[in-house]
Each structure stands twice: as structure tokens, then as C-alpha cells.
C-alpha atoms as a PDB file:
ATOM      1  CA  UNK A   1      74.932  42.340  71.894  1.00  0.00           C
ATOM      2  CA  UNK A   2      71.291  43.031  72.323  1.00  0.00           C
ATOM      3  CA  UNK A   3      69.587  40.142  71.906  1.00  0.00           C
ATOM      4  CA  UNK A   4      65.671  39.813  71.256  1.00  0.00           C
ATOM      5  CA  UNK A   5      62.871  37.087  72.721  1.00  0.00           C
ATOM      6  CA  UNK A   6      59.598  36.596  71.353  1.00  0.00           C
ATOM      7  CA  UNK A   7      56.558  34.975  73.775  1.00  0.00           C
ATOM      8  CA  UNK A   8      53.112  33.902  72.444  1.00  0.00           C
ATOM      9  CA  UNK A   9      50.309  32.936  74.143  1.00  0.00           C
ATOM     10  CA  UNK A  10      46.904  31.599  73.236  1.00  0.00           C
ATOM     11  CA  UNK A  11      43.481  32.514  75.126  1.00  0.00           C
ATOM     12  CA  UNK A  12      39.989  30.800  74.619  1.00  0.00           C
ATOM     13  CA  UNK A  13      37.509  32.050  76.409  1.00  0.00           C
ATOM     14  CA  UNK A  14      35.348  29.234  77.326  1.00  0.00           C
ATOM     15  CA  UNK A  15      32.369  31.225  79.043  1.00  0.00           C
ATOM     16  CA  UNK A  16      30.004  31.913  76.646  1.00  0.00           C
ATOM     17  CA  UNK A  17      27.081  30.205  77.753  1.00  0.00           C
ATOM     18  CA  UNK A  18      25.249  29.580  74.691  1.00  0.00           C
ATOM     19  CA  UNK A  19      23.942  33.137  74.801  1.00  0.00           C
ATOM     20  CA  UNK A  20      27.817  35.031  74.698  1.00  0.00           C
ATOM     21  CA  UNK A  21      27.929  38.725  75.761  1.00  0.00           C
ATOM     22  CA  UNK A  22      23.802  39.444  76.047  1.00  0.00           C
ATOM     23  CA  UNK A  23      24.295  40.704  79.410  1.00  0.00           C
ATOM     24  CA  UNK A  24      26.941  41.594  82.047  1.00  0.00           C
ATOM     25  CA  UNK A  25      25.835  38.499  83.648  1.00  0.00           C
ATOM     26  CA  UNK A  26      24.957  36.314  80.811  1.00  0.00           C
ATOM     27  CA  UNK A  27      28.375  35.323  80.138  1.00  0.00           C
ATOM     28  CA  UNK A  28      31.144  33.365  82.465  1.00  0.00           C
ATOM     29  CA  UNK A  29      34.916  35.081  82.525  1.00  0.00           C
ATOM     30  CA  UNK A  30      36.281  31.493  82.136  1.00  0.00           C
ATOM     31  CA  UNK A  31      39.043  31.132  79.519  1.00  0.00           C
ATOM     32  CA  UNK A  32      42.325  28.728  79.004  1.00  0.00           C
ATOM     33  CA  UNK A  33      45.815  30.192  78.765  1.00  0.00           C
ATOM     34  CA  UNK A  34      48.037  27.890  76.458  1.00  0.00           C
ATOM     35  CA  UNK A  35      50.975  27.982  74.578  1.00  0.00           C
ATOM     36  CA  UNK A  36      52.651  25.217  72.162  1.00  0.00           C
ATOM     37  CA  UNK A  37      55.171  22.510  74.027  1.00  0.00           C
ATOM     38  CA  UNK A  38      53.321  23.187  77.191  1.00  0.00           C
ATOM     39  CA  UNK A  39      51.770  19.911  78.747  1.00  0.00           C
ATOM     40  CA  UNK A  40      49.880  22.056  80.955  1.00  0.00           C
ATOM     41  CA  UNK A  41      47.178  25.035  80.196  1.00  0.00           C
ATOM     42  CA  UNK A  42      46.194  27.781  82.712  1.00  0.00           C
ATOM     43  CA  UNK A  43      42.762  27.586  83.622  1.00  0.00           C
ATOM     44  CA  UNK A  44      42.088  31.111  84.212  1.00  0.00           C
ATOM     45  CA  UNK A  45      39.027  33.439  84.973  1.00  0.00           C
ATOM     46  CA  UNK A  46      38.472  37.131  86.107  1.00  0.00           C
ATOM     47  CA  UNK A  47      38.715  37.861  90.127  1.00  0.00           C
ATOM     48  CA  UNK A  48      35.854  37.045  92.258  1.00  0.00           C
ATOM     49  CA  UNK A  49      35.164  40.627  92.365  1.00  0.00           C
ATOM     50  CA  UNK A  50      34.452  40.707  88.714  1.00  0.00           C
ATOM     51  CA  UNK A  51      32.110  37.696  88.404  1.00  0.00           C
ATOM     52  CA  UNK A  52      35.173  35.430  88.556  1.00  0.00           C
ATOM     53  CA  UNK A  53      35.888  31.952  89.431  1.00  0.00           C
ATOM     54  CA  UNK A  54      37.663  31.797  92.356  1.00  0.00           C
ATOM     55  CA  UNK A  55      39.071  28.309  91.542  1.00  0.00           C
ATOM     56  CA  UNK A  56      40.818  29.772  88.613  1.00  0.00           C
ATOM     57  CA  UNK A  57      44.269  32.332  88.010  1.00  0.00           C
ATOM     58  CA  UNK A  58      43.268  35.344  87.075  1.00  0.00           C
ATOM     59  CA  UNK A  59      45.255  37.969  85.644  1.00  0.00           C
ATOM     60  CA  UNK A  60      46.240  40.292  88.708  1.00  0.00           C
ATOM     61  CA  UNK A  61      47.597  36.613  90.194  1.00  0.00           C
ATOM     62  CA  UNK A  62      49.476  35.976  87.100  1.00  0.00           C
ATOM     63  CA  UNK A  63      51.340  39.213  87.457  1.00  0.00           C
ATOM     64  CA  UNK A  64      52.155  38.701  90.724  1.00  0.00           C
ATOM     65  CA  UNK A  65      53.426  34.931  90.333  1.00  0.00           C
ATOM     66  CA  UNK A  66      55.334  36.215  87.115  1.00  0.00           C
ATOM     67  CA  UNK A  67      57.230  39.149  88.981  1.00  0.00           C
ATOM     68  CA  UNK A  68      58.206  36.504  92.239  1.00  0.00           C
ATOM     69  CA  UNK A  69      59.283  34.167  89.807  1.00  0.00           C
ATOM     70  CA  UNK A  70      61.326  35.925  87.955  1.00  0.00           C
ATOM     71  CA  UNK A  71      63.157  37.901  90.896  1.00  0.00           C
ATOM     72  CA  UNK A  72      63.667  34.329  92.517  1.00  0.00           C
ATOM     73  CA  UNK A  73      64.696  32.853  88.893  1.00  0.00           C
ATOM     74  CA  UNK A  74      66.881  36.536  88.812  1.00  0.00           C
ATOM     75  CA  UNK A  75      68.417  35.659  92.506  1.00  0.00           C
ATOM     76  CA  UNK A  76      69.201  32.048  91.961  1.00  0.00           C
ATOM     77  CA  UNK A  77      71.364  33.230  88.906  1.00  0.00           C
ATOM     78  CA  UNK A  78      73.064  36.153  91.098  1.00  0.00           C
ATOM     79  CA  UNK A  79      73.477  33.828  93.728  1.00  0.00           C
ATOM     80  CA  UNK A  80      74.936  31.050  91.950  1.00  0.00           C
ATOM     81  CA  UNK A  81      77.608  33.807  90.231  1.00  0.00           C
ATOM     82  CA  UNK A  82      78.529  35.284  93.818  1.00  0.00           C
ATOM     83  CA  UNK A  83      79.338  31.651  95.360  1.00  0.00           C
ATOM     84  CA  UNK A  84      76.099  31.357  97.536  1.00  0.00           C
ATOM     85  CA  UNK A  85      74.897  27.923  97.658  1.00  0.00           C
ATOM     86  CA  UNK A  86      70.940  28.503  97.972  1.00  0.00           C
ATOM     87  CA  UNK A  87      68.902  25.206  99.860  1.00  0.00           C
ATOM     88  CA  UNK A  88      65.726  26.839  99.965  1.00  0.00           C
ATOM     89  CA  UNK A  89      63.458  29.697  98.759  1.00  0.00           C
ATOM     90  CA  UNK A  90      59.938  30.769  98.796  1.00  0.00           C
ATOM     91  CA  UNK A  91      58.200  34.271  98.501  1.00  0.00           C
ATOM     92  CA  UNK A  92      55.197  34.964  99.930  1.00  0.00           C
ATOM     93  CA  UNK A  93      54.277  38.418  97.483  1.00  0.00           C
ATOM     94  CA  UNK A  94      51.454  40.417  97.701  1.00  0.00           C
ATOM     95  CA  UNK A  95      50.056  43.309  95.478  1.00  0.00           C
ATOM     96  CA  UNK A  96      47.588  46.458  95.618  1.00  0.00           C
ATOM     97  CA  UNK A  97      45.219  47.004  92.747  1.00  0.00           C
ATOM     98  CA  UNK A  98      43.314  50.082  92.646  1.00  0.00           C
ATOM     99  CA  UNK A  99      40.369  50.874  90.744  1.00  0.00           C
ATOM    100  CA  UNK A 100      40.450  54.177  88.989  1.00  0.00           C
ATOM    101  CA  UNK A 101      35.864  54.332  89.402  1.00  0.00           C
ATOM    102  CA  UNK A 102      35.653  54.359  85.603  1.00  0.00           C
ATOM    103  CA  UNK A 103      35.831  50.445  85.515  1.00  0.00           C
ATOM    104  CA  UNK A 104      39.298  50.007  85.293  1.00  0.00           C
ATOM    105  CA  UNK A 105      42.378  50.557  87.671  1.00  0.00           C
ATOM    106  CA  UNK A 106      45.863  49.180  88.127  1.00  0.00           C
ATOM    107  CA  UNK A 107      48.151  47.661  90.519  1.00  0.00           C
ATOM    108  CA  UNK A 108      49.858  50.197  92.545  1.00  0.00           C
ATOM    109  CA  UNK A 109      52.684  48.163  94.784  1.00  0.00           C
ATOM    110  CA  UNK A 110      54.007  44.487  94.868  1.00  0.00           C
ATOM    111  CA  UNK A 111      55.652  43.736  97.712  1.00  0.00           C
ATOM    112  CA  UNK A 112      58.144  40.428  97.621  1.00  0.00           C
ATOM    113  CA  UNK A 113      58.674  38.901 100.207  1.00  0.00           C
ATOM    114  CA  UNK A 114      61.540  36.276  99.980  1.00  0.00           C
ATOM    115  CA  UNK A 115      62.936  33.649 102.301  1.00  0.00           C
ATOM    116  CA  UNK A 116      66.043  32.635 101.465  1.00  0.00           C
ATOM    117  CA  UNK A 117      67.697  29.341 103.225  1.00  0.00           C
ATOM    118  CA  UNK A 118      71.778  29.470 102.709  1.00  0.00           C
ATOM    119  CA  UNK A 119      73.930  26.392 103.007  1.00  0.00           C
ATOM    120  CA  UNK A 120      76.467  28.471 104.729  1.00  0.00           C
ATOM    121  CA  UNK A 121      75.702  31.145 107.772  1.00  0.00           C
ATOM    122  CA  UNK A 122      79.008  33.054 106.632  1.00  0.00           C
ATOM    123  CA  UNK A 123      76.952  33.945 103.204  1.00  0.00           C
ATOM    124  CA  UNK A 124      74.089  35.475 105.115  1.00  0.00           C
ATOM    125  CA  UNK A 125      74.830  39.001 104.840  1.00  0.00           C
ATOM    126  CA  UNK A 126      76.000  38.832 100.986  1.00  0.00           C
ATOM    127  CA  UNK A 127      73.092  36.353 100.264  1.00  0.00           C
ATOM    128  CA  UNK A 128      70.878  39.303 101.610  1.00  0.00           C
ATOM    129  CA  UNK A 129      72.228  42.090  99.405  1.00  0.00           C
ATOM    130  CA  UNK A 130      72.230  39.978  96.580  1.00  0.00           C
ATOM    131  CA  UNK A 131      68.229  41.068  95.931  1.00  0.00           C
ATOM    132  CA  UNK A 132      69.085  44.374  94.607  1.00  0.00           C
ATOM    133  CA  UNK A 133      71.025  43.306  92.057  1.00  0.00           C
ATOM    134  CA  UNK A 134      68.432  40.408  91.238  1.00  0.00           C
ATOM    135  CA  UNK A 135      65.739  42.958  90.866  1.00  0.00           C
ATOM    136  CA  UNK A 136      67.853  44.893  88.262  1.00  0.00           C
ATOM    137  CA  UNK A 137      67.975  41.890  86.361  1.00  0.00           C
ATOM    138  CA  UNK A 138      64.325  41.147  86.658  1.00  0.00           C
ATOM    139  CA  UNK A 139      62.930  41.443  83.216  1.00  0.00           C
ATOM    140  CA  UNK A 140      59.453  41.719  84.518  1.00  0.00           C
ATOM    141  CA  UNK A 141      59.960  44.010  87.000  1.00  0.00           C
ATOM    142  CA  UNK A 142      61.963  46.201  84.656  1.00  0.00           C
ATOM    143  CA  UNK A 143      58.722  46.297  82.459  1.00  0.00           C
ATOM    144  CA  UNK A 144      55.968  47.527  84.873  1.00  0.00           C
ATOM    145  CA  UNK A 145      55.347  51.058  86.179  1.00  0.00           C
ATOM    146  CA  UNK A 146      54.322  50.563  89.739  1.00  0.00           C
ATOM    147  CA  UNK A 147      57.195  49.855  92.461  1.00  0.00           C
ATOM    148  CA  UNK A 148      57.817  46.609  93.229  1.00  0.00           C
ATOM    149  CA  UNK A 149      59.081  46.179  96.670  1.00  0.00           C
ATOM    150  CA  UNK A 150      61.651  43.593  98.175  1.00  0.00           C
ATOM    151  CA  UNK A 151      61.693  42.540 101.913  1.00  0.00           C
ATOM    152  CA  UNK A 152      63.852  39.768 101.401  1.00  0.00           C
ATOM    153  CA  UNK A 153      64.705  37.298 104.760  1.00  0.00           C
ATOM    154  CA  UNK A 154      67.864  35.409 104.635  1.00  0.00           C
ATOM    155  CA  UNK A 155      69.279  32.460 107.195  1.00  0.00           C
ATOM    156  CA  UNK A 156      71.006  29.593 107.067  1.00  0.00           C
ATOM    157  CA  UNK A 157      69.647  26.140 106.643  1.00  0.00           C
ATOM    158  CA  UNK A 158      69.906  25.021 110.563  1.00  0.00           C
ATOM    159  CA  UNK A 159      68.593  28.455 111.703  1.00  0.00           C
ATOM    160  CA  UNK A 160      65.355  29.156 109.349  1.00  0.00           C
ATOM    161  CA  UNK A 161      62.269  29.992 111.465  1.00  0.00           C
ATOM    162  CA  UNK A 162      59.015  29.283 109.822  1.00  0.00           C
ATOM    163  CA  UNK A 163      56.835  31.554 108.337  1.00  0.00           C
ATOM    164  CA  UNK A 164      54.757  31.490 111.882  1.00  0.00           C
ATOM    165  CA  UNK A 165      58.230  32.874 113.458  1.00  0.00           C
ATOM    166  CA  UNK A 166      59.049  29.690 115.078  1.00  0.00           C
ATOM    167  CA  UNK A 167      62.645  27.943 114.598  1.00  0.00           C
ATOM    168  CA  UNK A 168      63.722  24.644 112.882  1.00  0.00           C
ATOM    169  CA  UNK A 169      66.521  23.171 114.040  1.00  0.00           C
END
């Protein structure tokens, strides 16, 4: 059964200035992301590059927090359904916007790049392979048209090295 989900979002852009759009740089790219039964908004703004706030989300973040979180919110599920107790996970993703020289662009790549911490080392390898079946579940990666890349790192909990490459023990 196909089943459909509907998502709404409200923006107010809060940088008009008392003058609004008079001039490129008349106006600040400040605005507020928000949504009913939320307790929190998004304070949100355009990249630096554009006259942004770099204080505030901007778009090209958002789409890069929403595709890690959903391949980790993806992986926990597959995990959980293939008997792999997860401890620990974090992703430190990065992505490549180009502009096209006619004032807009788009990303080009996402990389993901998840760490993994498994309760027990004799899950390692299946814990590992368990990202390509995460990223076909992936709702937001399904719905973008740029590759988005997974070099996944997997160990169990008394053998995780840092992010530096050091060990814990």
C-alpha cells in the first residue's frame, strides 16, 4: 500500500530593513523557518557568500543536515531489523555546490561520512554493509539528482578511534 505524507513549512523573511528590496544590498537575507507543534524555529539566512549571516542555517546546510539525518534515521531502522545493536553514530557530511555563472547553480556531490560505534565487534562487517540498503530507504536521498556518496566507518564500542585517528579504549 502506497501511502502518502504531507510537510508544511512556514518562512518569514525578517530582513527588510525598513526600505525592503531597493537594492541588492538594501535588504538582509534573514528569515525564520517554522512549522506548527515545533517549540523551536530555524533561524536561517542565505550563505556568507550571498550577503548571508553566517550565524544562521542556510539552505545548502539544511540539505545537507536533512540527507545525514535521514540516512542515519534510515540506518538505525536497518540496523535495528538486522540485530545490530548501534551505541554511537555521527556523520561528518560534506557537499559541492556549483554555480552555473548565471546566478544560480546546484549542489553537485554529498559525501556522508558515517561513524558507526557497534555494541558487538562480531557485527562489524554486517553493520558496515548495512549503508547501502539505508540509502535505498533514504527518502531524501531518493529525491535529489546529484549523487550522494557514503564512506561509512564502522567499529566496535572499545575499539572507536576518534575523528583525529587516535584510539579510545
Amino acid at each position: 500500500m502506497k501511502t502518502e505524507h504531507g510537510y508544511r513549512v512556514e518562512i518569514e523573511w525578517t530582513g527588510a530593513r525598513g526600505t525592503g528590496t531597493t537594492g541588492y544590498r538594501d535588504y538582509g537575507r534573514d528569515h525564520t523557518v517554522s512549522t506548527d507543534g515545533k517549540l523551536h524555529d530555524i533561524l536561517g539566512s542565505s550563505d556568507r557568500a550571498f550577503r548571508g549571516d553566517a550565524d544562521r542555517w542556510n539552505p545548502e546546510e539544511l540539505l545537507l543536515a536533512a540527507l545525514a539525518q535521514c540516512h542515519m534515521l534510515s540506518y538505525l531502522h536497518v540496523a535495528t531489523t538486522n540485530g545490530v545493536v548501534v551505541t554511537a553514530y555521527d556523520d561528518d557530511a560534506v557537499g559541492t555546490m556549483r554555480e552555473d555563472g548565471r546566478g544560480g547553480g546546484a549542489f553537485t556531490e554529498v559525501t556522508l561520512r558515517p561513524r558507526v560505534e557497534v555494541a558487538d565487534p562480531a557485527t562489524i562487517e554486517l553493520a558496515q554493509s548495512l549503508h547501502a540498503r539505508a540509502a535505498e530507504l533514504c527518502f531524501i536521498g531518493a529525491s535529489v539528482n546529484f549523487p550522494v556518496r557514503h564512506e561509512p566507518q564502522t567499529f566496535a564500542a572499545a575499539t572507536q578511534p576518534s575523528r583525529d585517528g587516535s584510539h579510545s579504549a
